[in-house]
Protein backbone atom coordinates (compact mmCIF):
# COMPACT_ATOMS: atom_id res chain seq x y z
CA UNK A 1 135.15 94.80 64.29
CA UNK A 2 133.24 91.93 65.69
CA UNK A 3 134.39 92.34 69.27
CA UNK A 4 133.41 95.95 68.80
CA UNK A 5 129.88 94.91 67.80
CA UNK A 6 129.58 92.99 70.54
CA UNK A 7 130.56 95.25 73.29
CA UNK A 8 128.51 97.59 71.54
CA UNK A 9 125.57 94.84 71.74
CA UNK A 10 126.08 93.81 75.90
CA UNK A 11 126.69 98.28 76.52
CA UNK A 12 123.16 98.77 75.05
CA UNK A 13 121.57 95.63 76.90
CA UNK A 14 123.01 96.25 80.24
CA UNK A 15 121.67 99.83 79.90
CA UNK A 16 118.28 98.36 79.06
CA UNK A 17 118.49 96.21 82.37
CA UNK A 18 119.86 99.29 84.53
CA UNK A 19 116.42 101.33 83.07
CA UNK A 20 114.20 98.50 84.08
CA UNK A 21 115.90 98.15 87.36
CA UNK A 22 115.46 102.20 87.94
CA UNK A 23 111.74 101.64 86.77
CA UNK A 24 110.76 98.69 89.37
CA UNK A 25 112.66 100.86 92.05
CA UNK A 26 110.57 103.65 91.35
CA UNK A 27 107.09 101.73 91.68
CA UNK A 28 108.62 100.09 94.73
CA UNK A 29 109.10 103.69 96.11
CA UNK A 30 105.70 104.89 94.83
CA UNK A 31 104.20 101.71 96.95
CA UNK A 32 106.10 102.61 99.62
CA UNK A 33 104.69 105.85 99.74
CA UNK A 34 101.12 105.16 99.45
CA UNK A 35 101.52 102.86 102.00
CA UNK A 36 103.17 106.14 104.30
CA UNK A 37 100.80 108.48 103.10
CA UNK A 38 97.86 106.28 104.10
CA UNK A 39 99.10 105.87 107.56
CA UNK A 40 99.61 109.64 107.82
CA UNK A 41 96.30 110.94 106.93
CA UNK A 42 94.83 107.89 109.03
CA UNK A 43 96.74 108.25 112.27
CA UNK A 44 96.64 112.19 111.79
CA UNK A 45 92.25 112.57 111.50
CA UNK A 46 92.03 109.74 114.53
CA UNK A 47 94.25 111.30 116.77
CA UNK A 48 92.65 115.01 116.16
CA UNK A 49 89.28 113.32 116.92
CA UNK A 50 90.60 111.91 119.83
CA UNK A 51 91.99 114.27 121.48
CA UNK A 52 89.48 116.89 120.63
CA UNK A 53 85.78 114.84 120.48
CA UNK A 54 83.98 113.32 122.97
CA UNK A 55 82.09 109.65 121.99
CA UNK A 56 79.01 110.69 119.89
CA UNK A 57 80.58 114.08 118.77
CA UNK A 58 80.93 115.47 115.68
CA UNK A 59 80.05 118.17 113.12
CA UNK A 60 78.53 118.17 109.40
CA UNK A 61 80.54 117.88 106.43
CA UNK A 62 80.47 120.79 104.00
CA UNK A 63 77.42 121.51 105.80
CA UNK A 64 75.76 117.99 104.60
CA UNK A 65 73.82 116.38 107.30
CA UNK A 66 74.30 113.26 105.26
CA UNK A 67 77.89 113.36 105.84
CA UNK A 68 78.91 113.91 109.13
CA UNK A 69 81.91 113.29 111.59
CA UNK A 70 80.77 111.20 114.32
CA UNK A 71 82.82 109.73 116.74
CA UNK A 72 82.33 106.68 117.80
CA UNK A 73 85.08 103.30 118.72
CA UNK A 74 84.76 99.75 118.29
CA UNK A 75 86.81 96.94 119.70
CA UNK A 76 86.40 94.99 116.41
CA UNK A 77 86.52 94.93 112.42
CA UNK A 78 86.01 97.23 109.86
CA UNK A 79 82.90 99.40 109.91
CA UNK A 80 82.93 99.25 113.59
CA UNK A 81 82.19 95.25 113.58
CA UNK A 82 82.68 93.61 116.78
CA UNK A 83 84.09 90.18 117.51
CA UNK A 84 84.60 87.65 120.36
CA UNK A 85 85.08 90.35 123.57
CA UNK A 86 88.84 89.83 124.95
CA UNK A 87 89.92 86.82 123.83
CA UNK A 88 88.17 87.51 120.66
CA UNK A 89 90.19 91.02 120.31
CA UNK A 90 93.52 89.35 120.72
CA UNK A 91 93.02 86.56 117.78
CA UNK A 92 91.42 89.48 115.55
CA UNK A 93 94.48 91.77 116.25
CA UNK A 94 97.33 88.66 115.70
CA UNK A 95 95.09 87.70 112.71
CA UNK A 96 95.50 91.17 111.79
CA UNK A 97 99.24 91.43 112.07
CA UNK A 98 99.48 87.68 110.55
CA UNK A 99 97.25 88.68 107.32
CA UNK A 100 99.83 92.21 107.02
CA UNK A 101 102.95 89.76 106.90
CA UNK A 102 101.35 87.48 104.24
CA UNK A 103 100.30 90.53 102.32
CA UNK A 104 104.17 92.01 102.20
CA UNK A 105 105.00 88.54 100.91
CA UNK A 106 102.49 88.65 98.53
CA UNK A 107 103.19 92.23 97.38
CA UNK A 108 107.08 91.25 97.01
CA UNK A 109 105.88 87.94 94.89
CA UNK A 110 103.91 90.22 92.68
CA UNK A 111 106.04 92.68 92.76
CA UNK A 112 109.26 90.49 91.44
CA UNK A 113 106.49 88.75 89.12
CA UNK A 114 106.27 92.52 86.98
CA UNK A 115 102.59 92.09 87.78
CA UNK A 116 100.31 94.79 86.87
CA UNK A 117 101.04 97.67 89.05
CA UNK A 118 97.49 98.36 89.33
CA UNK A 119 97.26 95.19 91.52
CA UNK A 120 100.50 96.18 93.37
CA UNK A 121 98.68 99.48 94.08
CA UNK A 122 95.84 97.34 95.20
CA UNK A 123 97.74 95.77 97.66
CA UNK A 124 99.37 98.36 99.05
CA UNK A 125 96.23 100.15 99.84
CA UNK A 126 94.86 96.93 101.67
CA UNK A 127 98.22 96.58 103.31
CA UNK A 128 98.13 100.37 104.82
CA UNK A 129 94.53 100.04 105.98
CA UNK A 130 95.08 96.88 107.89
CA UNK A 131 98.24 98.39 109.54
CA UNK A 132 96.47 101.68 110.35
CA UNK A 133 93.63 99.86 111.92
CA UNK A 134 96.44 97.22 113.98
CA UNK A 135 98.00 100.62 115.46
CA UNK A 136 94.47 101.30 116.98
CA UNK A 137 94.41 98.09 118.73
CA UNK A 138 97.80 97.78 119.56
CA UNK A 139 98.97 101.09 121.35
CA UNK A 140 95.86 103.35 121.80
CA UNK A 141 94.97 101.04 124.90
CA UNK A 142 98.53 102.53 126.07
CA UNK A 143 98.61 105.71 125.40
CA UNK A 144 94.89 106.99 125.94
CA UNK A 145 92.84 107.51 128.60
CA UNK A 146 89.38 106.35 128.17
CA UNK A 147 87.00 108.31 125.61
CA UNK A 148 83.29 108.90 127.27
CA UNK A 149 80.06 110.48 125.94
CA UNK A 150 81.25 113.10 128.77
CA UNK A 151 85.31 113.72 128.56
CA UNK A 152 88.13 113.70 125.69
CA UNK A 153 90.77 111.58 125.96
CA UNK A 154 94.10 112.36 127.41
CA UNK A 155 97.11 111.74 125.75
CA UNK A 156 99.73 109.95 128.06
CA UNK A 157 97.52 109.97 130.94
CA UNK A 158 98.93 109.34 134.71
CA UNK A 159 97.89 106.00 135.65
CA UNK A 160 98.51 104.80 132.19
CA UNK A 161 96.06 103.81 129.34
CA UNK A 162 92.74 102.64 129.44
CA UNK A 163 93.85 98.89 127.81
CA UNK A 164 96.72 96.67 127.12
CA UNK A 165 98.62 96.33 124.42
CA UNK A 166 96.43 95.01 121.70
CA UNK A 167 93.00 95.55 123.39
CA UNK A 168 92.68 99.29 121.98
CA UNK A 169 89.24 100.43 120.35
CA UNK A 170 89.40 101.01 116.70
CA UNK A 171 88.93 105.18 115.77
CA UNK A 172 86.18 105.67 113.41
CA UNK A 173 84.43 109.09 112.20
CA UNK A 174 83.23 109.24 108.73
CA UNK A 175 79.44 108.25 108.87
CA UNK A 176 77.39 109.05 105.38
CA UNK A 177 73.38 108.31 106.27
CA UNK A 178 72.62 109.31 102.68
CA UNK A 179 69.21 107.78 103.01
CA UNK A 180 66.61 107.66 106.24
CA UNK A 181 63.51 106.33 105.81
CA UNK A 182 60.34 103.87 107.06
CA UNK A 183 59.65 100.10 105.04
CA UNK A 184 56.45 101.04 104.48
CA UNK A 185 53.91 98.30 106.36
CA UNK A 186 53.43 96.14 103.22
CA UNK A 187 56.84 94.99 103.50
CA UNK A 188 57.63 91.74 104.94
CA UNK A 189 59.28 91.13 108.08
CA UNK A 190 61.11 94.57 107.67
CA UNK A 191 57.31 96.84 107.45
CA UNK A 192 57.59 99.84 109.58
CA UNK A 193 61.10 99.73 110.76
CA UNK A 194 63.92 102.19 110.11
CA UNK A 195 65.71 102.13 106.79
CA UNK A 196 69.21 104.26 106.95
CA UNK A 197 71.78 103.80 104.25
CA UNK A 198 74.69 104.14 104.60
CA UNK A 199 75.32 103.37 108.23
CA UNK A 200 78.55 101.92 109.13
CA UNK A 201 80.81 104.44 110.61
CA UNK A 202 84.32 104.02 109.69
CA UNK A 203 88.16 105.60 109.23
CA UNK A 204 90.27 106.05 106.58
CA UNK A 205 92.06 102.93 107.12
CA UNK A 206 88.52 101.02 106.05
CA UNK A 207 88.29 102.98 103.18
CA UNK A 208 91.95 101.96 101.95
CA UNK A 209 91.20 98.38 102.57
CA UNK A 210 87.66 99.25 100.61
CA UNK A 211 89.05 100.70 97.83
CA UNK A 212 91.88 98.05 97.34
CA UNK A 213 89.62 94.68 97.58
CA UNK A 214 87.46 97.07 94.86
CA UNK A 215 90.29 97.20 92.45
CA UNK A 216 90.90 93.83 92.70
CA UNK A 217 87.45 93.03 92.47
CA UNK A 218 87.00 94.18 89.43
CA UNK A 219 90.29 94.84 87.44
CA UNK A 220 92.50 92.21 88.61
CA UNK A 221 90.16 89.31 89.77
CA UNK A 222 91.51 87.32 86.58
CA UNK A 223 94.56 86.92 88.42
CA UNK A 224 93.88 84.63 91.29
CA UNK A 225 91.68 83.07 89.00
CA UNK A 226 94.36 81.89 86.94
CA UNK A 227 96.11 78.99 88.65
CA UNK A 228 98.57 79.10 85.62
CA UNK A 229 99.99 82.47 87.23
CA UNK A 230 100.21 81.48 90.61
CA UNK A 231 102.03 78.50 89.97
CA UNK A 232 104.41 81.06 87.69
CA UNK A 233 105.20 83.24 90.27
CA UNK A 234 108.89 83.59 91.31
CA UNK A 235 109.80 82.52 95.03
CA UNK A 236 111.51 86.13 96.46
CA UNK A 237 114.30 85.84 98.54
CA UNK A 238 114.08 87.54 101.93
């Protein structure tokens, strides 16, 4: 009767452990797909826009003149940053691609760690934006011709591409002036200049990384706070 007990006891744990398993595969899978997903809709909007806009083109959004498409590239960071001409593109794009492999290895610590999944969410987002952004600079230079305030760029154009492999221009679009206005002259320094808010342009791939780094800003910040949990975290095996 005891042995029966028992196997009773270990049937009912290992089922436990099999549903927990199933779980953590699931919000691996979810991850997973937000990472896809962002890629997608990234890759899909900036090739449309390249193919079909010239530099400076675009249209209003829900016929919003505050939010627009407008097309413009950069050869740097987020928001259409720049940084450092060529040399300064190749560190930004291995820093890039450096940062992504850190932030796997992160993800899989937090992951194994049965962190919130809120902050594995977080992650992911970051993780996808950073890789759409590193396909920009990696194979665009390749595979485009150059984009003018005068022509579209050609896909696979004879001759080749317009850069080498990592020397692309970032694909931005979204632009949101919600407010333009004048300092008025009392104003130091800035009295009588331009005011415009919001003015970066950027891509969808900013936005991820945005919205990510805002998440952790403010729901999980408490957790690289804590040196207690970082020290806590389990070492994943590759």
């Amino acid at each position: 009767m005891c042995c029966y007990y028992l196997y009773g006891a270990t049937t009912r744990i290992e089922t436990i452990s099999i549903k927990f398993q199933s779980k953590d595969l699931r919000k691996t899978y979810i991850l997973v797909f937000i990472i896809l997903i962002v890629l997608i809709i990234d890759q899909a909007v900036k090739l449309y826009i390249k193919m079909n806009y010239m530099i400076s083109d675009g249209f209003d959004m829900f016929g919003l003149p505050w939010a627009r498409i407008h097309f413009i590239e950069n050869k740097g960071m987020a928001f259409g940053l720049s940084y450092g001409g060529e040399i300064g593109k190749y560190v930004l794009s291995i820093f890039r691609i450096v940062m992504v492999v850190f932030l796997v290895y992160f993800l899989r610590t937090v992951i194994a760690a049965k962190e919130s999944f809120g902050l594995q969410v977080s992650l992911a987002l970051i993780i996808a934006g950073a890789i759409g952004n590193i396909i920009d600079s990696a194979f665009y230079g390749l595979i485009f011709s150059e984009s003018t305030y005068h022509t579209v760029a050609t896909l696979f154009p004879e001759g080749g591409g317009y850069a080498g492999f990592l020397q692309g221009k970032v694909v931005d679009m979204f632009y949101f002036p919600m407010v333009n206005t004048t300092w008025p002259d009392w104003v130091p320094y800035f009295g009588g200049n331009s005011f415009q808010f919001f003015r970066p342009v950027f891509n969808v791939a900013d936005s991820s990384i945005s919205i990510g780094v805002t998440m952790i800003l403010l729901f999980y910040r408490s957790f690289f706070i804590s040196s207690d949990k970082k020290e806590n975290l389990p070492h994943t095996e590759s």
